[in-house]
PDB file of N, CA and C in Angstrom:
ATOM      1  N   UNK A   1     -18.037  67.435-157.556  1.00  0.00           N
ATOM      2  CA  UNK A   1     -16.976  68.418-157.531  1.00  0.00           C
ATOM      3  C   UNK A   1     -17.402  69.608-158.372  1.00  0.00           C
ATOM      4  N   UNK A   2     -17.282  70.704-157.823  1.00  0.00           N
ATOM      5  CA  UNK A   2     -17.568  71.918-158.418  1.00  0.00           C
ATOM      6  C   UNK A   2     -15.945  72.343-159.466  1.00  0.00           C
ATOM      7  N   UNK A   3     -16.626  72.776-161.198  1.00  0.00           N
ATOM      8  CA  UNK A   3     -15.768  73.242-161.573  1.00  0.00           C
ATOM      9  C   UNK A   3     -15.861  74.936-161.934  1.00  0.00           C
ATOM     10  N   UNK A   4     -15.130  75.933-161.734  1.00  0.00           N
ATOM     11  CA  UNK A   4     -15.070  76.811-161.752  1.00  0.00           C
ATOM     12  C   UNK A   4     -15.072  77.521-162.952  1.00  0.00           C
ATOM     13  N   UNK A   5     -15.644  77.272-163.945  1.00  0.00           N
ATOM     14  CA  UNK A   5     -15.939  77.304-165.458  1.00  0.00           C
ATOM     15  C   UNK A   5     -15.749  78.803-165.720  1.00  0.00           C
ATOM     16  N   UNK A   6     -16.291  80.008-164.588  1.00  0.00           N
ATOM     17  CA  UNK A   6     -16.618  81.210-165.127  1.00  0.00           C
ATOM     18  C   UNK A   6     -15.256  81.383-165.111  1.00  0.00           C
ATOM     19  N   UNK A   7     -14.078  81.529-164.298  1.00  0.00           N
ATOM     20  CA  UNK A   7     -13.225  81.784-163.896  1.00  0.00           C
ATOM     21  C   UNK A   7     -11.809  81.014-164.711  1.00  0.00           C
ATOM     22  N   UNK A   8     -12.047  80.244-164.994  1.00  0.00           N
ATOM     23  CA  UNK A   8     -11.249  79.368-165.882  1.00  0.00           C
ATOM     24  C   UNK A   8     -11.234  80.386-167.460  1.00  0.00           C
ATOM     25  N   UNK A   9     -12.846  80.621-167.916  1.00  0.00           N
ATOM     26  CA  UNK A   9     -12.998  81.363-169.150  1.00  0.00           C
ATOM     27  C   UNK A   9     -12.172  82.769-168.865  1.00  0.00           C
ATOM     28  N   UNK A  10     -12.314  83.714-167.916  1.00  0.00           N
ATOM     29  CA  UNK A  10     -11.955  84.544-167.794  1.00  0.00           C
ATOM     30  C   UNK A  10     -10.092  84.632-167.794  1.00  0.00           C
ATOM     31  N   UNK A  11      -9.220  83.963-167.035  1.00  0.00           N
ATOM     32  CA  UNK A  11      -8.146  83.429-166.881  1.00  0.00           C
ATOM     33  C   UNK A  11      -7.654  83.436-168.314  1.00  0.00           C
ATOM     34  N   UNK A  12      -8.655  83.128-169.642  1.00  0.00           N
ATOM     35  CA  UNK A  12      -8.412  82.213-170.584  1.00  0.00           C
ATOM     36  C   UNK A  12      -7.837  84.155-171.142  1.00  0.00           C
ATOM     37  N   UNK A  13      -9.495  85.076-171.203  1.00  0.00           N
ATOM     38  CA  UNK A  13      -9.434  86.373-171.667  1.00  0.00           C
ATOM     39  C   UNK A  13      -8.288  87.340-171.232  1.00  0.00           C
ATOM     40  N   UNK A  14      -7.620  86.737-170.179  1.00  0.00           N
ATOM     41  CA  UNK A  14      -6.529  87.598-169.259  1.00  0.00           C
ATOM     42  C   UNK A  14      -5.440  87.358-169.575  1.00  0.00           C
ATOM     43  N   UNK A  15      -5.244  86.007-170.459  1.00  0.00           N
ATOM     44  CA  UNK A  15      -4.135  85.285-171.502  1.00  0.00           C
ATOM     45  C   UNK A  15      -3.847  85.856-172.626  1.00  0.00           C
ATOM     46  N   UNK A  16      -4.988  86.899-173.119  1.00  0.00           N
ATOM     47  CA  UNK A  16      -4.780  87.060-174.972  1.00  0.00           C
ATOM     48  C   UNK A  16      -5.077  88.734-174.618  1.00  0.00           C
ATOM     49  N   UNK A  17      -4.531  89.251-173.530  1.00  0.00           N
ATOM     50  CA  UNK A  17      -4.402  90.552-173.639  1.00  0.00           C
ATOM     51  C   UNK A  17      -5.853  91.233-173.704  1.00  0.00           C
ATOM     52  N   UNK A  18      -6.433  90.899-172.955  1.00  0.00           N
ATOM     53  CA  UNK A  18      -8.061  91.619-172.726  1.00  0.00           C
ATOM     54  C   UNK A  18      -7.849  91.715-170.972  1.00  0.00           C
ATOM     55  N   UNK A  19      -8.351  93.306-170.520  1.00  0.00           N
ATOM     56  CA  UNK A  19      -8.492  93.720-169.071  1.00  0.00           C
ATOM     57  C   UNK A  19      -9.866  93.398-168.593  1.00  0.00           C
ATOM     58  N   UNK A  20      -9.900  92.817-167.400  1.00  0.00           N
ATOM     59  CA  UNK A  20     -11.445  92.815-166.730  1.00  0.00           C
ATOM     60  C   UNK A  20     -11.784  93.901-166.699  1.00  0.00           C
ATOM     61  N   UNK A  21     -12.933  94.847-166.890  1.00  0.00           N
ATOM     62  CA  UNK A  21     -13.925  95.566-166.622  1.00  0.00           C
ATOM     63  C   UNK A  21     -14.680  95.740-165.223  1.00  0.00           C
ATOM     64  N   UNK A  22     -15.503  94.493-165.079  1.00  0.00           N
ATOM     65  CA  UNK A  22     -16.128  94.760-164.280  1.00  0.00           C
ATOM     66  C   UNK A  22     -17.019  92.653-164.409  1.00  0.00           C
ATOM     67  N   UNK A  23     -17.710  92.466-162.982  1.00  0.00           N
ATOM     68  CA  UNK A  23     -17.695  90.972-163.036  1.00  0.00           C
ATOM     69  C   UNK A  23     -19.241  91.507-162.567  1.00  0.00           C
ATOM     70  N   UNK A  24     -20.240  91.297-162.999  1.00  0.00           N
ATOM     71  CA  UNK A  24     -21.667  90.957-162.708  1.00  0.00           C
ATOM     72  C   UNK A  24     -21.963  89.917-162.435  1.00  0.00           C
ATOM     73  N   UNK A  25     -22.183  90.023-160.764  1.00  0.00           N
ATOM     74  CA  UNK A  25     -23.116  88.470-160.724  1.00  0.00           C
ATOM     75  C   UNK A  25     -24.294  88.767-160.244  1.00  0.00           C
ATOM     76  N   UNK A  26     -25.133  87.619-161.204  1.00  0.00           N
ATOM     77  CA  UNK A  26     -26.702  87.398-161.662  1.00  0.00           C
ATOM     78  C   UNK A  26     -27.005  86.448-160.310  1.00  0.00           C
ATOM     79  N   UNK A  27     -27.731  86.840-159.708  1.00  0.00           N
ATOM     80  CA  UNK A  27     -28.323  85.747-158.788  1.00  0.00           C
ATOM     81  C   UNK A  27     -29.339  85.006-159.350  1.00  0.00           C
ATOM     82  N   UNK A  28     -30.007  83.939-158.970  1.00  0.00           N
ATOM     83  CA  UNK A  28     -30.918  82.936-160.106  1.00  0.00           C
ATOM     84  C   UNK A  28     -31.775  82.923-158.800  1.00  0.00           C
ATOM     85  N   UNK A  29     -32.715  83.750-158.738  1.00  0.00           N
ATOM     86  CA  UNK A  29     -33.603  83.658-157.982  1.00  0.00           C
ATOM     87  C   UNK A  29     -34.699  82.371-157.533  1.00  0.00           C
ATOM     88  N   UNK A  30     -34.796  81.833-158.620  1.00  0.00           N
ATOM     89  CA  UNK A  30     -35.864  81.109-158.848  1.00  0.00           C
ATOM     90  C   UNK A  30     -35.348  79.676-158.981  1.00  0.00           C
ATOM     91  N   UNK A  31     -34.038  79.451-158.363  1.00  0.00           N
ATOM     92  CA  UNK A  31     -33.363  78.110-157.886  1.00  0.00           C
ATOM     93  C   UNK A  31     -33.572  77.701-156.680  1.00  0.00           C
ATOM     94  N   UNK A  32     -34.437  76.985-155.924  1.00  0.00           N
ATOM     95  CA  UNK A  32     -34.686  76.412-155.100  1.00  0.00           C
ATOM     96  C   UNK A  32     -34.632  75.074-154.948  1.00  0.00           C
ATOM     97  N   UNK A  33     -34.171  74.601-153.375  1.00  0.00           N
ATOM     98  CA  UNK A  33     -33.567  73.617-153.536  1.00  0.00           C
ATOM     99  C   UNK A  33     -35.166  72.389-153.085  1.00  0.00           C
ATOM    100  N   UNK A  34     -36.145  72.593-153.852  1.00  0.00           N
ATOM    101  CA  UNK A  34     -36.966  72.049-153.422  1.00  0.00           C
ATOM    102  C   UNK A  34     -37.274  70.104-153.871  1.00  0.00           C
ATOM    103  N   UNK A  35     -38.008  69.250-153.648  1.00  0.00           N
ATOM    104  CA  UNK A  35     -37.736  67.981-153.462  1.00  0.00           C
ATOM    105  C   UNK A  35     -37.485  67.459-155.577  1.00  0.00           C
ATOM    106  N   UNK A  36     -37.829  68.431-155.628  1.00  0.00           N
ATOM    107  CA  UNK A  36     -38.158  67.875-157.554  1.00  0.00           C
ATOM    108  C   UNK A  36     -36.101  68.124-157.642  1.00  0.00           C
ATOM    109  N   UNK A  37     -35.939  69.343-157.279  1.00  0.00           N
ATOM    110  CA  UNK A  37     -34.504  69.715-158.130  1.00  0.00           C
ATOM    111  C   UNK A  37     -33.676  69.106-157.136  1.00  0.00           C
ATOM    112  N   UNK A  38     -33.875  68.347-155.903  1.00  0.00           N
ATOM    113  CA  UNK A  38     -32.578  67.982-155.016  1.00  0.00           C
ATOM    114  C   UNK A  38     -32.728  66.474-155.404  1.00  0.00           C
ATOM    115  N   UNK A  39     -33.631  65.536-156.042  1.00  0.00           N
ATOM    116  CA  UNK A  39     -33.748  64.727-156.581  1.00  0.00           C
ATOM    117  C   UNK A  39     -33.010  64.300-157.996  1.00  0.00           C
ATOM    118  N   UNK A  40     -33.256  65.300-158.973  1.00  0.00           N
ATOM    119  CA  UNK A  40     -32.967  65.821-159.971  1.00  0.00           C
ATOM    120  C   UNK A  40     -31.349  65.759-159.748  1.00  0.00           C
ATOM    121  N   UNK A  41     -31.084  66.832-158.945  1.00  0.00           N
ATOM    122  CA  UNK A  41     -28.927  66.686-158.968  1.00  0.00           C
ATOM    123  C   UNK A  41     -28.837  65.645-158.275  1.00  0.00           C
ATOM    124  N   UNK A  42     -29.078  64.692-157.235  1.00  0.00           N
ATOM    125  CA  UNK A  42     -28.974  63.451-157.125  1.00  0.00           C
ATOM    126  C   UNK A  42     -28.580  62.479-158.266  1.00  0.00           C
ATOM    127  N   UNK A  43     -29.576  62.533-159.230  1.00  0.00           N
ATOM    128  CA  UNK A  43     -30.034  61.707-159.758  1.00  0.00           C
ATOM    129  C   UNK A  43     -29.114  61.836-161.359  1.00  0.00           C
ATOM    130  N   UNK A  44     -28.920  63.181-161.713  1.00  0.00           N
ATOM    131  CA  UNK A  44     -28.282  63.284-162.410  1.00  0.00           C
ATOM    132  C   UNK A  44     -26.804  64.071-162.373  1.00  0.00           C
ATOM    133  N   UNK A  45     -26.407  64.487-160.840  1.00  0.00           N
ATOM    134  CA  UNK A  45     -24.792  64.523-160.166  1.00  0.00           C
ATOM    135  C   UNK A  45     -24.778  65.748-161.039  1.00  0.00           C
ATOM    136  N   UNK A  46     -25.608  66.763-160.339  1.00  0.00           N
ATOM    137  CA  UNK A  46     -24.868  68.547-160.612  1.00  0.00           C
ATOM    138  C   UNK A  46     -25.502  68.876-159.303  1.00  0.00           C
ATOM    139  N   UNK A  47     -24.689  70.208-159.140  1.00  0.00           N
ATOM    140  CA  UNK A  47     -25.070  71.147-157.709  1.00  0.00           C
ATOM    141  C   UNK A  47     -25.939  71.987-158.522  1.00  0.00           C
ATOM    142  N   UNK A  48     -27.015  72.585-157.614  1.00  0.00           N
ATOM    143  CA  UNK A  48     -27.421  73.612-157.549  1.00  0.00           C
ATOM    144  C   UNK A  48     -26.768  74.960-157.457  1.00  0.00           C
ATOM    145  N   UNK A  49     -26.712  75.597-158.707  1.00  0.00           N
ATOM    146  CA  UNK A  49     -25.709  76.835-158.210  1.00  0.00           C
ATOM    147  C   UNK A  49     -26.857  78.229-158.379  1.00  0.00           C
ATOM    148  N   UNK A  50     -26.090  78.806-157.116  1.00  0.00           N
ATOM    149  CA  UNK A  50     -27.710  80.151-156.796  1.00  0.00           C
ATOM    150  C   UNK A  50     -26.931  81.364-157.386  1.00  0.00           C
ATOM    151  N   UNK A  51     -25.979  80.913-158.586  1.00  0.00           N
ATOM    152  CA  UNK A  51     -25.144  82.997-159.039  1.00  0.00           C
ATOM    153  C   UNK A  51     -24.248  82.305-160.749  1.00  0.00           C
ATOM    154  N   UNK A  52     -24.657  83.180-161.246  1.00  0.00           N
ATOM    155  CA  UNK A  52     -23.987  83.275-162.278  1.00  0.00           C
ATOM    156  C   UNK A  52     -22.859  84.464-162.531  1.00  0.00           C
ATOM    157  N   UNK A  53     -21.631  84.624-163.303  1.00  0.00           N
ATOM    158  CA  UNK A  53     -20.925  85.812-163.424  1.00  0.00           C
ATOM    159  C   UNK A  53     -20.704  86.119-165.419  1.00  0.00           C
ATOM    160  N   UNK A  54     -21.159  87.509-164.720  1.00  0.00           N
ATOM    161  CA  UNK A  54     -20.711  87.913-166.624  1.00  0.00           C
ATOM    162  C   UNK A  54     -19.555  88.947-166.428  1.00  0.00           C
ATOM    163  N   UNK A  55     -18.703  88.438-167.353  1.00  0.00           N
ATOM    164  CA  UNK A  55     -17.637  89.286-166.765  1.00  0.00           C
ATOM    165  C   UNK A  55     -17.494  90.480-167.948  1.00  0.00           C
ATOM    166  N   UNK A  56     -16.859  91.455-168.323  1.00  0.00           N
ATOM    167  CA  UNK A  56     -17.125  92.591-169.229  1.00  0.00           C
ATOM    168  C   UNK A  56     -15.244  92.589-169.231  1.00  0.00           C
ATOM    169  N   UNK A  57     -15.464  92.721-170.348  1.00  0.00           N
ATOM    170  CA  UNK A  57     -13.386  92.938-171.343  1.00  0.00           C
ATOM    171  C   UNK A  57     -13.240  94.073-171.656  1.00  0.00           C
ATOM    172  N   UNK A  58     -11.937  94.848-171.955  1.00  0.00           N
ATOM    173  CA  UNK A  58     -11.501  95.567-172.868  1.00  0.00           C
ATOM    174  C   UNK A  58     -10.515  95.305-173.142  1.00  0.00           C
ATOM    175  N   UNK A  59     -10.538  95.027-174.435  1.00  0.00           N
ATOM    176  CA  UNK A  59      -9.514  94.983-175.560  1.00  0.00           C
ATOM    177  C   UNK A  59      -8.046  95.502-175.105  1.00  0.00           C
ATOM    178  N   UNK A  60      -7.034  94.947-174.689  1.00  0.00           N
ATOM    179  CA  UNK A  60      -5.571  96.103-174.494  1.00  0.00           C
ATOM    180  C   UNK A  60      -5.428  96.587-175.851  1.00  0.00           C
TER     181      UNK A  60
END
């Protein structure tokens, strides 16, 4: 099960009076789903995720 961690944090910043900015997502280029890493989340039960988000605040 995928948890939505970036989005949960952000939710958290949107609680204590901070505005989104702006949401950068990082693609992870160099994640491939090749036999070592599809073994790997098998073996140790995570997905492969191909994007990260940085999200940017301002203070209200």
């Amino acid at each position: 099960m995928y948890q939505p961690l970036a989005f949960k944090v952000m939710e958290r910043f949107l609680k204590v009076w901070f505005a989104l900015k702006e949401d950068i997502i990082k693609i992870q280029h160099n994640c491939k789903a090749t036999w070592f890493w599809v073994n790997k989340s098998k073996d140790y039960n995570f997905l492969l995720i191909m994007h990260e988000h940085l999200f940017v605040f301002k203070k209200l």
